[in-house]
PDB file of N, CA and C in Angstrom:
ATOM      1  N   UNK A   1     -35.602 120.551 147.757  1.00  0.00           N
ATOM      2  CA  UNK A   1     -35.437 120.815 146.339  1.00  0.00           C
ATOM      3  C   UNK A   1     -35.330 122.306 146.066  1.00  0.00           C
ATOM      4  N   UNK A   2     -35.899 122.891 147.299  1.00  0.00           N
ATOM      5  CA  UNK A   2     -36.128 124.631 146.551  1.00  0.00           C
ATOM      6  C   UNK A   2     -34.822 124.753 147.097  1.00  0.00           C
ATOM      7  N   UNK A   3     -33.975 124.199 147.753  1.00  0.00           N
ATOM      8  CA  UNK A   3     -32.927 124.898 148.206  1.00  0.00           C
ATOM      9  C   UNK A   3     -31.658 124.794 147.394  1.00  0.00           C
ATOM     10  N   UNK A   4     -31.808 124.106 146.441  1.00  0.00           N
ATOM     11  CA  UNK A   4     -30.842 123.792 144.977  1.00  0.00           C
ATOM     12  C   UNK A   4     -30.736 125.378 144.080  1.00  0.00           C
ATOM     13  N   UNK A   5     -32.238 125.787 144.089  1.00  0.00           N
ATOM     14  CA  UNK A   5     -32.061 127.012 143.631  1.00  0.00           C
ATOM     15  C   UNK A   5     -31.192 128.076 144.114  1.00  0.00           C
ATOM     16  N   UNK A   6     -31.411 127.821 145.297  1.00  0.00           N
ATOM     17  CA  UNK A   6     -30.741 129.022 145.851  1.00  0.00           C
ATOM     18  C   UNK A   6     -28.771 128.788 146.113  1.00  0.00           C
ATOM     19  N   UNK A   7     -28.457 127.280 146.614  1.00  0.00           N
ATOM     20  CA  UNK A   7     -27.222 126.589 146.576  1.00  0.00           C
ATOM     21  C   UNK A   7     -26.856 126.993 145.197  1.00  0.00           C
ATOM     22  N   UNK A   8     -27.273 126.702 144.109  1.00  0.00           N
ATOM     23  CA  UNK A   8     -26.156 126.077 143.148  1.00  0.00           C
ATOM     24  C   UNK A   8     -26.099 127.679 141.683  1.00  0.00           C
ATOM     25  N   UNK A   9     -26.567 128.590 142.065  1.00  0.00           N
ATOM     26  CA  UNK A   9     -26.014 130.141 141.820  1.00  0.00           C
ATOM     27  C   UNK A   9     -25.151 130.416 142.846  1.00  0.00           C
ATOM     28  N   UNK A  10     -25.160 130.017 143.839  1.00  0.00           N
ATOM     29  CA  UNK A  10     -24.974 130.890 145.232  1.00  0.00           C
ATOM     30  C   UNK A  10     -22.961 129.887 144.698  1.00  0.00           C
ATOM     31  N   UNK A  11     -22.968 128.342 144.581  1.00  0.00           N
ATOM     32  CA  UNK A  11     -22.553 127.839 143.949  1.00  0.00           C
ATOM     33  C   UNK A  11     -21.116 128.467 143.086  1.00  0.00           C
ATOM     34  N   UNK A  12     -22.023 128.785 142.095  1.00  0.00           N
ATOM     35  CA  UNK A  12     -21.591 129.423 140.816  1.00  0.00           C
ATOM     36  C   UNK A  12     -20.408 130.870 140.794  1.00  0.00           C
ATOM     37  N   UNK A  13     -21.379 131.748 142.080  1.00  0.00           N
ATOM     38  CA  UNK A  13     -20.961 132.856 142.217  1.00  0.00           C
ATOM     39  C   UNK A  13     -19.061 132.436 142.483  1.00  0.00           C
ATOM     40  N   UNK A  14     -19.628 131.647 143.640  1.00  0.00           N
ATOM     41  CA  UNK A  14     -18.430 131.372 144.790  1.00  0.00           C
ATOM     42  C   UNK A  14     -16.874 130.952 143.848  1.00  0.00           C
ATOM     43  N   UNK A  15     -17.387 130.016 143.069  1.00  0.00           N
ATOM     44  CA  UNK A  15     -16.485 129.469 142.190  1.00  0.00           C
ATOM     45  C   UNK A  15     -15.893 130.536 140.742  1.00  0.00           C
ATOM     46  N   UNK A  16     -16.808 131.326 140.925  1.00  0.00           N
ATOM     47  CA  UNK A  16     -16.277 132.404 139.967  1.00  0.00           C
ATOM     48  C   UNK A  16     -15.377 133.409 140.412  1.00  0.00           C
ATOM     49  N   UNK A  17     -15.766 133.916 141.487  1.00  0.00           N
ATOM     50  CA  UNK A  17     -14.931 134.835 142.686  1.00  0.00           C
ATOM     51  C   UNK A  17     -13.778 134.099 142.356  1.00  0.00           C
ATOM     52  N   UNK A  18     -13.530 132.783 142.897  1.00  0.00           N
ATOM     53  CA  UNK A  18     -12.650 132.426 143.169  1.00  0.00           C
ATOM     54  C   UNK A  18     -11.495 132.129 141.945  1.00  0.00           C
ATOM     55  N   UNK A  19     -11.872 131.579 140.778  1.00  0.00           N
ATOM     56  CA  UNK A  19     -11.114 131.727 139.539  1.00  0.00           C
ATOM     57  C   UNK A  19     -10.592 132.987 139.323  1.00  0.00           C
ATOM     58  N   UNK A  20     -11.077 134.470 139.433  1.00  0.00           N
ATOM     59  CA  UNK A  20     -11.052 135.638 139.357  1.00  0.00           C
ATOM     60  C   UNK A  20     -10.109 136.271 139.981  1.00  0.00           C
ATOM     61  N   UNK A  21     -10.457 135.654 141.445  1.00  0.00           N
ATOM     62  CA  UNK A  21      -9.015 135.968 142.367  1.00  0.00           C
ATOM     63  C   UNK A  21      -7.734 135.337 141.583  1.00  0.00           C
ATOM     64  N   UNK A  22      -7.775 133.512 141.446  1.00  0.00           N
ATOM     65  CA  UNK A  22      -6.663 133.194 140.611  1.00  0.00           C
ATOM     66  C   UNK A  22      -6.062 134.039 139.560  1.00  0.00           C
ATOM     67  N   UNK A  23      -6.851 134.237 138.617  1.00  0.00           N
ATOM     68  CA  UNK A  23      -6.229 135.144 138.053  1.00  0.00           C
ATOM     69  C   UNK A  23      -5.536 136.095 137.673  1.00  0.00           C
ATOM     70  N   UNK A  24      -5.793 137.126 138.893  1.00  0.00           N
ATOM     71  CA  UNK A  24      -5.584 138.128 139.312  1.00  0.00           C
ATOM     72  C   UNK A  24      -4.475 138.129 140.028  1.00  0.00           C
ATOM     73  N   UNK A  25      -3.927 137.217 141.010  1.00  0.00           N
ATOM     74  CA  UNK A  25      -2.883 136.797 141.607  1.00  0.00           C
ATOM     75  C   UNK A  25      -1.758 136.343 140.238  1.00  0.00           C
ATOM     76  N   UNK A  26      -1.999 135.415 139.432  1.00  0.00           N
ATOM     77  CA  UNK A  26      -1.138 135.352 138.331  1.00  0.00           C
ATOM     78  C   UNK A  26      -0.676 136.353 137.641  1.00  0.00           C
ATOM     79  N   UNK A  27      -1.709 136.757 136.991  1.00  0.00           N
ATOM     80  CA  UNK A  27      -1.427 138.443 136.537  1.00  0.00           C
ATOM     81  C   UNK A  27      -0.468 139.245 137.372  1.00  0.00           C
ATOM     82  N   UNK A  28      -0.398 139.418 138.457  1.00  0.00           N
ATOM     83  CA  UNK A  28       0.396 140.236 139.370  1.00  0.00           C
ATOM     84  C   UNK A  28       1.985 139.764 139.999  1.00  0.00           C
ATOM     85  N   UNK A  29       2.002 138.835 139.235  1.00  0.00           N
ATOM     86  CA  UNK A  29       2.771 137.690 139.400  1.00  0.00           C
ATOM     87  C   UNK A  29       3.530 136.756 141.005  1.00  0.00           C
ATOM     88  N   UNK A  30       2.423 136.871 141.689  1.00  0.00           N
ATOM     89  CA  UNK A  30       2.763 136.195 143.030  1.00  0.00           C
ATOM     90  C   UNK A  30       3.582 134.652 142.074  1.00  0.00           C
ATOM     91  N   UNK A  31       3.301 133.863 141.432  1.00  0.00           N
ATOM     92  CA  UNK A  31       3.752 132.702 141.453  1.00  0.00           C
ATOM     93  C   UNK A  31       4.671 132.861 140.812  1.00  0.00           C
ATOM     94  N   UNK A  32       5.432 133.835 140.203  1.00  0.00           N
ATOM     95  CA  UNK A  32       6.398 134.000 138.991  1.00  0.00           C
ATOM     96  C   UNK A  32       7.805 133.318 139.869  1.00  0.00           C
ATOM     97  N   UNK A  33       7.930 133.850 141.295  1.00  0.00           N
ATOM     98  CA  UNK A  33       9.283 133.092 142.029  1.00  0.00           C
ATOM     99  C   UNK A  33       8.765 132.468 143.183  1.00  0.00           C
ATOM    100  N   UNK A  34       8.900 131.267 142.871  1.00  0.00           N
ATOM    101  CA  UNK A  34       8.427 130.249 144.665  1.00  0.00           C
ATOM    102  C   UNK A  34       9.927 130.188 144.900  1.00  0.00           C
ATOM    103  N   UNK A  35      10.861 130.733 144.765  1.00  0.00           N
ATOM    104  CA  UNK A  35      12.066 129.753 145.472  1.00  0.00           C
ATOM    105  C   UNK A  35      12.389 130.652 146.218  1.00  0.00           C
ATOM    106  N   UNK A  36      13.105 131.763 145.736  1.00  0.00           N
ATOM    107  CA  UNK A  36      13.869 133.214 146.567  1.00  0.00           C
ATOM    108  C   UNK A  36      13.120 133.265 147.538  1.00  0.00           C
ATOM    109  N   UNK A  37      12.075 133.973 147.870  1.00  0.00           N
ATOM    110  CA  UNK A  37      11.463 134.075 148.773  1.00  0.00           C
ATOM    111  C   UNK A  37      11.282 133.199 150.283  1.00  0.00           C
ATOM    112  N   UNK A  38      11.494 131.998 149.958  1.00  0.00           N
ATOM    113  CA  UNK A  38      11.967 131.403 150.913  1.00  0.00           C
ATOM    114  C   UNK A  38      13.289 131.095 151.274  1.00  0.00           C
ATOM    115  N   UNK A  39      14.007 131.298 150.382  1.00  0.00           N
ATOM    116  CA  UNK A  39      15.786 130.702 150.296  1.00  0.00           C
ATOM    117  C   UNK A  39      15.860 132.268 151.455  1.00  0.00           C
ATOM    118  N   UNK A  40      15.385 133.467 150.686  1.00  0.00           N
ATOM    119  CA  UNK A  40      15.741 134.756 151.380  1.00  0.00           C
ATOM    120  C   UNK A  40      15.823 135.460 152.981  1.00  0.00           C
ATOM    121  N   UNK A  41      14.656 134.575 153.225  1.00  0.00           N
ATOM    122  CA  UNK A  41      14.450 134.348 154.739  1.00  0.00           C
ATOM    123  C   UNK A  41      15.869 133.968 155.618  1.00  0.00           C
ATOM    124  N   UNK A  42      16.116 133.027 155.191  1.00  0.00           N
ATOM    125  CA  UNK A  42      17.193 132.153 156.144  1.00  0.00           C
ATOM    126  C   UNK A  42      18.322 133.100 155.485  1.00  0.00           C
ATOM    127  N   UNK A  43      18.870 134.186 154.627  1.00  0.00           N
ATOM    128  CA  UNK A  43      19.831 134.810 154.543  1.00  0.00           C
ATOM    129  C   UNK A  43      20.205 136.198 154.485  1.00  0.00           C
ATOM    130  N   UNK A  44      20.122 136.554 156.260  1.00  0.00           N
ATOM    131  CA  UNK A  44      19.583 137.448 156.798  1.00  0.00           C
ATOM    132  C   UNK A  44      20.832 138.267 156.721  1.00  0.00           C
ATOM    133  N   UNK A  45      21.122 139.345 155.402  1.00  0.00           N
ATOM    134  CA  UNK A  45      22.251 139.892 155.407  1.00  0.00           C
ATOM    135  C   UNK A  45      22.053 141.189 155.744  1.00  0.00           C
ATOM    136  N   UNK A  46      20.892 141.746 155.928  1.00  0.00           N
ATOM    137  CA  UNK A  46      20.738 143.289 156.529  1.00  0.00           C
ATOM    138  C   UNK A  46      21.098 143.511 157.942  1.00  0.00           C
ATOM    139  N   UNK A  47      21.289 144.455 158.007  1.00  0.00           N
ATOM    140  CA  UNK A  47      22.015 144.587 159.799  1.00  0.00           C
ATOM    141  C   UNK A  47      21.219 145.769 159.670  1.00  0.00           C
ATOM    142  N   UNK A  48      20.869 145.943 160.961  1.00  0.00           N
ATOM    143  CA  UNK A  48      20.259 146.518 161.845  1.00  0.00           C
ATOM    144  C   UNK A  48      21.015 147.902 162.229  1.00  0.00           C
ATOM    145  N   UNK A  49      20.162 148.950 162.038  1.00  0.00           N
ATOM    146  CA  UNK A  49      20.950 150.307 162.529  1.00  0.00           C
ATOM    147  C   UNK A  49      20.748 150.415 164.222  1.00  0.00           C
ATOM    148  N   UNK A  50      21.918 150.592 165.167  1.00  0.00           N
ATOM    149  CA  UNK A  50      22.236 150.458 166.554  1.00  0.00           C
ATOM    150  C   UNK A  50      20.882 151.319 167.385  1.00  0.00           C
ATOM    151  N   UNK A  51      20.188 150.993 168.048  1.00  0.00           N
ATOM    152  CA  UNK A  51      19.078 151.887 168.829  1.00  0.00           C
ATOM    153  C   UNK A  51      19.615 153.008 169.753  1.00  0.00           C
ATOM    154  N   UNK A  52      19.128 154.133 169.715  1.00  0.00           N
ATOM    155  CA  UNK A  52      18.922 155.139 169.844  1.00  0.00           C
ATOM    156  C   UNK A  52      18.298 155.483 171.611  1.00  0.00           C
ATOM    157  N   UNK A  53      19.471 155.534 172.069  1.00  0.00           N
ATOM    158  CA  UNK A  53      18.698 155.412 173.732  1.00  0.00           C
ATOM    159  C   UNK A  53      17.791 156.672 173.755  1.00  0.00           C
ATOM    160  N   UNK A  54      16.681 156.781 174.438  1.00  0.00           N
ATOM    161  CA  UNK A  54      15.966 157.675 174.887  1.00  0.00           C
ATOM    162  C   UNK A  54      16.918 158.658 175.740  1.00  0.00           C
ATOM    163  N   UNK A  55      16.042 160.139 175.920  1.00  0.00           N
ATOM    164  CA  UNK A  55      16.811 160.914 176.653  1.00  0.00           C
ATOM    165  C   UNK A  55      16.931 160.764 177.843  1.00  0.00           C
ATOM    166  N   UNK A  56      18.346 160.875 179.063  1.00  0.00           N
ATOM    167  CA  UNK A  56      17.581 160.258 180.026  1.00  0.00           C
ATOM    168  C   UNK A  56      17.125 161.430 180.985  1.00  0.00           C
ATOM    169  N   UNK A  57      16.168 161.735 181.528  1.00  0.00           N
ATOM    170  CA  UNK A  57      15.906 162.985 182.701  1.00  0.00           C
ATOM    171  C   UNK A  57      16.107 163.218 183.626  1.00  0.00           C
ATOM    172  N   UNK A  58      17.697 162.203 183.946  1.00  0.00           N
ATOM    173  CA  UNK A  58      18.319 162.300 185.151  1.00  0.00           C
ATOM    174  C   UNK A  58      19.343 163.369 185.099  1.00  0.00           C
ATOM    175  N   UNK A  59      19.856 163.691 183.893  1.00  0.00           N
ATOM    176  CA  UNK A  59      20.890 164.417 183.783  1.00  0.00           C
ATOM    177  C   UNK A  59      20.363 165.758 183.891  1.00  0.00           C
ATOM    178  N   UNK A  60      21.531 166.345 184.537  1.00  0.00           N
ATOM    179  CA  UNK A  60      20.919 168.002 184.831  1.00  0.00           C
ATOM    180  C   UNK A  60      21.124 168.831 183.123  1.00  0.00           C
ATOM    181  N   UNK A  61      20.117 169.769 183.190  1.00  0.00           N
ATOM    182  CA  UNK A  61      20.115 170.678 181.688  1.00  0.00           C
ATOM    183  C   UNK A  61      21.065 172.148 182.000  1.00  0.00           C
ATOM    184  N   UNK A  62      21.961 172.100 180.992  1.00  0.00           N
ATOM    185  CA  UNK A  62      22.628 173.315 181.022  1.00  0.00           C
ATOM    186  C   UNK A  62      21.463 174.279 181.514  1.00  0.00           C
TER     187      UNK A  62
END
């Protein structure tokens, strides 16, 4: 029974955090677009700038 006391603030807290976070995520608008974000993935139109070989230290230096 004594451990109700301590559970059901402990409870309370947890569930408040957690509305708080919701909120806060809305506010910032993570849920404003569920679609793009995944459509965007699969339409991979950026290209890649060509890599840059290292120097190599075989070649003799002026």
């Amino acid at each position: 029974m004594e451990s109700l006391f301590f559970l059901v603030p402990v409870t309370l807290l947890l569930v408040g955090i957690a509305v708080a976070v919701f909120f806060w995520a809305m506010r910032s608008g993570q849920f404003d677009d569920l679609d793009s974000p995944a459509w965007r993935i699969l339409h991979d139109d950026e290209t890649q700038p060509p890599r840059s070989e290292p120097p190599n230290d075989d070649q003799p230096r002026p």
